[in-house]
PDB file of N, CA and C in Angstrom:
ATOM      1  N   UNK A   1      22.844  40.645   6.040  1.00  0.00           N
ATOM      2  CA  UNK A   1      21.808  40.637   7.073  1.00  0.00           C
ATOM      3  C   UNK A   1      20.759  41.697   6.778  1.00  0.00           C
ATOM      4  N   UNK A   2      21.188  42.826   6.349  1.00  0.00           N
ATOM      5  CA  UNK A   2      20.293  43.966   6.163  1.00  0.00           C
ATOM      6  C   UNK A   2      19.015  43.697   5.055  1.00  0.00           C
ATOM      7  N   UNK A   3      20.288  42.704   4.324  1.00  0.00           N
ATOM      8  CA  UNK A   3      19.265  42.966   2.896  1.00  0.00           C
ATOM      9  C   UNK A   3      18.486  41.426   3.225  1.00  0.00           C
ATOM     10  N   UNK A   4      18.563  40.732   3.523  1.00  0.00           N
ATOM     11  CA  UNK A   4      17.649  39.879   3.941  1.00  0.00           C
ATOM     12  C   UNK A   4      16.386  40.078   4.534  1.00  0.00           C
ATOM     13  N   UNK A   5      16.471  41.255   5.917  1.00  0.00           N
ATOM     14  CA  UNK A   5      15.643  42.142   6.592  1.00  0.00           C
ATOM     15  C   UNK A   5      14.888  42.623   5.640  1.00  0.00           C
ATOM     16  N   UNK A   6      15.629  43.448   4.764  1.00  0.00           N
ATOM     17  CA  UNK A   6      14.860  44.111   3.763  1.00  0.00           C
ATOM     18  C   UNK A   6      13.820  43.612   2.635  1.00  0.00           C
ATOM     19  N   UNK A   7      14.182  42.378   2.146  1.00  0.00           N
ATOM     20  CA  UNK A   7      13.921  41.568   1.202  1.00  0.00           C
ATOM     21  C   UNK A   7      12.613  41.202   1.911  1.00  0.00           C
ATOM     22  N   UNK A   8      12.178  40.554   3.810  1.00  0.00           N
ATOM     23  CA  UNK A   8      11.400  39.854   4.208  1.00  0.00           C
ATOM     24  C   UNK A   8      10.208  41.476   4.188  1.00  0.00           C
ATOM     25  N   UNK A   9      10.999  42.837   4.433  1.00  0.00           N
ATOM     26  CA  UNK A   9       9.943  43.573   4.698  1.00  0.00           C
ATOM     27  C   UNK A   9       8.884  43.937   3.409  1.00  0.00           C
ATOM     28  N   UNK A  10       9.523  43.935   2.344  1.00  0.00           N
ATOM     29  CA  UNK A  10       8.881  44.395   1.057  1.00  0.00           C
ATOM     30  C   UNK A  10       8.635  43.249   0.872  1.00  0.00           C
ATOM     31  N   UNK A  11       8.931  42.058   0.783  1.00  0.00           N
ATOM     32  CA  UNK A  11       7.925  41.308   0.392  1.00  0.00           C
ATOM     33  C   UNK A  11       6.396  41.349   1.501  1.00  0.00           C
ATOM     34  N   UNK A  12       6.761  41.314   2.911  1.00  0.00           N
ATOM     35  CA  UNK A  12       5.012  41.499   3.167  1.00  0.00           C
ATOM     36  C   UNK A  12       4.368  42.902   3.068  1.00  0.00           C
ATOM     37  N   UNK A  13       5.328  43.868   2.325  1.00  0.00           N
ATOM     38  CA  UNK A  13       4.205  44.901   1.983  1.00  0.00           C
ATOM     39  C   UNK A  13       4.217  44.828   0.985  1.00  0.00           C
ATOM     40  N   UNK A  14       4.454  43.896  -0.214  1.00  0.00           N
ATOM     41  CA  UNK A  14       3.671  43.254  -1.468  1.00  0.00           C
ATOM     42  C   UNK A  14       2.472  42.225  -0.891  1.00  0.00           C
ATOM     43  N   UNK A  15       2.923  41.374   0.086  1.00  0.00           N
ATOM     44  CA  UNK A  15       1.520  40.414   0.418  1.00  0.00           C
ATOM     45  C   UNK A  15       0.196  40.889   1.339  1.00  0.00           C
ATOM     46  N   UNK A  16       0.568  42.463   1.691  1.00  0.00           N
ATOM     47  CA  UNK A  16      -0.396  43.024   1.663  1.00  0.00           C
ATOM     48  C   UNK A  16      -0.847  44.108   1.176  1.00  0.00           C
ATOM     49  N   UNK A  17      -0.670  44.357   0.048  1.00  0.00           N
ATOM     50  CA  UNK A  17      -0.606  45.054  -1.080  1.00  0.00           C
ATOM     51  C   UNK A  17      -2.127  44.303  -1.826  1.00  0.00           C
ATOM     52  N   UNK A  18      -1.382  43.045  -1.798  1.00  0.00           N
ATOM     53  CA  UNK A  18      -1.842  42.158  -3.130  1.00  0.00           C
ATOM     54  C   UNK A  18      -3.400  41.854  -2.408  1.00  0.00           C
ATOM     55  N   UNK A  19      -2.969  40.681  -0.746  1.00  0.00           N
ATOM     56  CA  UNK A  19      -4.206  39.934  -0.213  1.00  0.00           C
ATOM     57  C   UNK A  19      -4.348  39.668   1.068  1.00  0.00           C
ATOM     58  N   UNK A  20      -2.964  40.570   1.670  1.00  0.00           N
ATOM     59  CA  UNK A  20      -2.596  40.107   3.073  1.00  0.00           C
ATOM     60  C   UNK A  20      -2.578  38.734   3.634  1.00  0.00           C
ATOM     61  N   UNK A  21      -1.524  38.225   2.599  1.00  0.00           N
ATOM     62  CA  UNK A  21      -1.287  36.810   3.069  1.00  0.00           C
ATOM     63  C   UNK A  21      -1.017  36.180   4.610  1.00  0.00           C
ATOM     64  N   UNK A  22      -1.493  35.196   4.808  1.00  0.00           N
ATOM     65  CA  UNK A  22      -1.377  34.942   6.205  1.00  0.00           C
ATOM     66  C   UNK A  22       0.020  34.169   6.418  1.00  0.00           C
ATOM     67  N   UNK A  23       1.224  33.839   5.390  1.00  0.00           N
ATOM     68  CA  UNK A  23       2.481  33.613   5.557  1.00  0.00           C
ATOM     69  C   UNK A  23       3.322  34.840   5.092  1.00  0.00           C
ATOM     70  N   UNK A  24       4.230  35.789   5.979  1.00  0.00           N
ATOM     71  CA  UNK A  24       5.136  36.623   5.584  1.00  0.00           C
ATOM     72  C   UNK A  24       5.992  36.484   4.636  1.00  0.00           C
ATOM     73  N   UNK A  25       6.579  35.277   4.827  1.00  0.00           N
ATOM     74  CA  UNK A  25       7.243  34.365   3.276  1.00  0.00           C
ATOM     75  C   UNK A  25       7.237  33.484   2.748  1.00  0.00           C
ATOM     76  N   UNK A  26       5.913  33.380   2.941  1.00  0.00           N
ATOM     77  CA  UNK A  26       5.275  32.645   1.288  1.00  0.00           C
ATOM     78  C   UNK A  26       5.608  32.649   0.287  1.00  0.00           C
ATOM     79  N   UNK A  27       5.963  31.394  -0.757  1.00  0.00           N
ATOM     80  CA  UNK A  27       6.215  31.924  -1.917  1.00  0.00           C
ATOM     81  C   UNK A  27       4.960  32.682  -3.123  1.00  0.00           C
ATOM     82  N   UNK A  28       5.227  33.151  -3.175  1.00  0.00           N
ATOM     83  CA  UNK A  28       4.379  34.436  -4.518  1.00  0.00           C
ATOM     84  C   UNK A  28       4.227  33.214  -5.782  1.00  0.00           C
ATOM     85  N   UNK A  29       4.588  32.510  -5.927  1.00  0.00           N
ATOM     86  CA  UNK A  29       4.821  32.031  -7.330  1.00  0.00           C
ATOM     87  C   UNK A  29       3.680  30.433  -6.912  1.00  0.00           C
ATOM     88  N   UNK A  30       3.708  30.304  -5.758  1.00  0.00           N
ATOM     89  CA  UNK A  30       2.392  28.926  -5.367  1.00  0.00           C
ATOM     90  C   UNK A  30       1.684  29.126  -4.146  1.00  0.00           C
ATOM     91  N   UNK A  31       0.869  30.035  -4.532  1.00  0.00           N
ATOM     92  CA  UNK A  31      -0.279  30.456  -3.177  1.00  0.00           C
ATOM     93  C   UNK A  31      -1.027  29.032  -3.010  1.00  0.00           C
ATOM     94  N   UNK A  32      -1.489  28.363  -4.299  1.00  0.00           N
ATOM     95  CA  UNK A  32      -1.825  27.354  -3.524  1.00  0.00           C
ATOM     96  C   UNK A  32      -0.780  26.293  -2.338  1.00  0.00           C
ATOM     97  N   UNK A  33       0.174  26.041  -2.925  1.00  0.00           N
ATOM     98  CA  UNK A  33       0.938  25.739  -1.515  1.00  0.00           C
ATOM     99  C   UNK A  33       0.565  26.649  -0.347  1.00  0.00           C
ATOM    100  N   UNK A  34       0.373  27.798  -0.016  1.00  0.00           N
ATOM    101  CA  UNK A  34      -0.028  28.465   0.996  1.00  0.00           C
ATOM    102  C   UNK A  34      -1.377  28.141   1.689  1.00  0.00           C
ATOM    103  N   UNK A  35      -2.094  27.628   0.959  1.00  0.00           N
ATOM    104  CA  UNK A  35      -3.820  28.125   1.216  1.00  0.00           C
ATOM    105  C   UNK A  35      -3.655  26.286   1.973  1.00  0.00           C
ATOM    106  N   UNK A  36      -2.758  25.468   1.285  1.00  0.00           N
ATOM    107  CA  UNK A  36      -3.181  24.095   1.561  1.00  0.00           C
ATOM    108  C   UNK A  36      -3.266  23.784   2.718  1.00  0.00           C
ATOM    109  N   UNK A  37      -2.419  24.433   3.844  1.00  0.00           N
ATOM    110  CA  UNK A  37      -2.856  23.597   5.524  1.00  0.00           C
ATOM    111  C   UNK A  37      -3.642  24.279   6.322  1.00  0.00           C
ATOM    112  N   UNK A  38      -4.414  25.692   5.231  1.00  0.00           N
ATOM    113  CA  UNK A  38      -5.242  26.149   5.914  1.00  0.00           C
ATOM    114  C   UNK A  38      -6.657  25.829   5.349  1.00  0.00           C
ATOM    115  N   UNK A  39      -6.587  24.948   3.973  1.00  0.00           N
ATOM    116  CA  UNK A  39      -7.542  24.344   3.451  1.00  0.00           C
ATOM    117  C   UNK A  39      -8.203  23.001   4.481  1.00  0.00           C
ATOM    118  N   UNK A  40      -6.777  22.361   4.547  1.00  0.00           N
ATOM    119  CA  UNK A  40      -6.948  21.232   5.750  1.00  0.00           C
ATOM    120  C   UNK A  40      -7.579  21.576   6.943  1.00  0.00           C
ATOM    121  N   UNK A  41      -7.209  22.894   7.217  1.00  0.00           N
ATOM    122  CA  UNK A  41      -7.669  23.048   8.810  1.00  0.00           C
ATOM    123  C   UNK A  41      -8.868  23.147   8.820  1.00  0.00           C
ATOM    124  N   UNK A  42      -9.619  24.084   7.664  1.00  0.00           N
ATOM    125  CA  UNK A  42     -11.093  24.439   8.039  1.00  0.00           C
ATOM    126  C   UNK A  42     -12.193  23.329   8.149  1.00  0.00           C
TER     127      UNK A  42
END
């Protein structure tokens, strides 16, 4: 449990490190998967 916690916190202070992603766990490896339903939305 801890390290799960832990795992979700450093990863969003890598995703805002990097670009301040607007998904906390997003995968890192296909931002475009990320950007896509906010591509749709605009």
């Amino acid at each position: 449990m801890f390290s799960l916690l832990y795992l979700i916190v450093s990863h969003r202070r890598a995703a805002r490190a990097q670009v301040a992603a607007p998904l906390p766990l997003a995968p890192v490896a296909a931002p475009e998967a990320v950007d896509a339903p906010y591509r749709l939305a605009a």
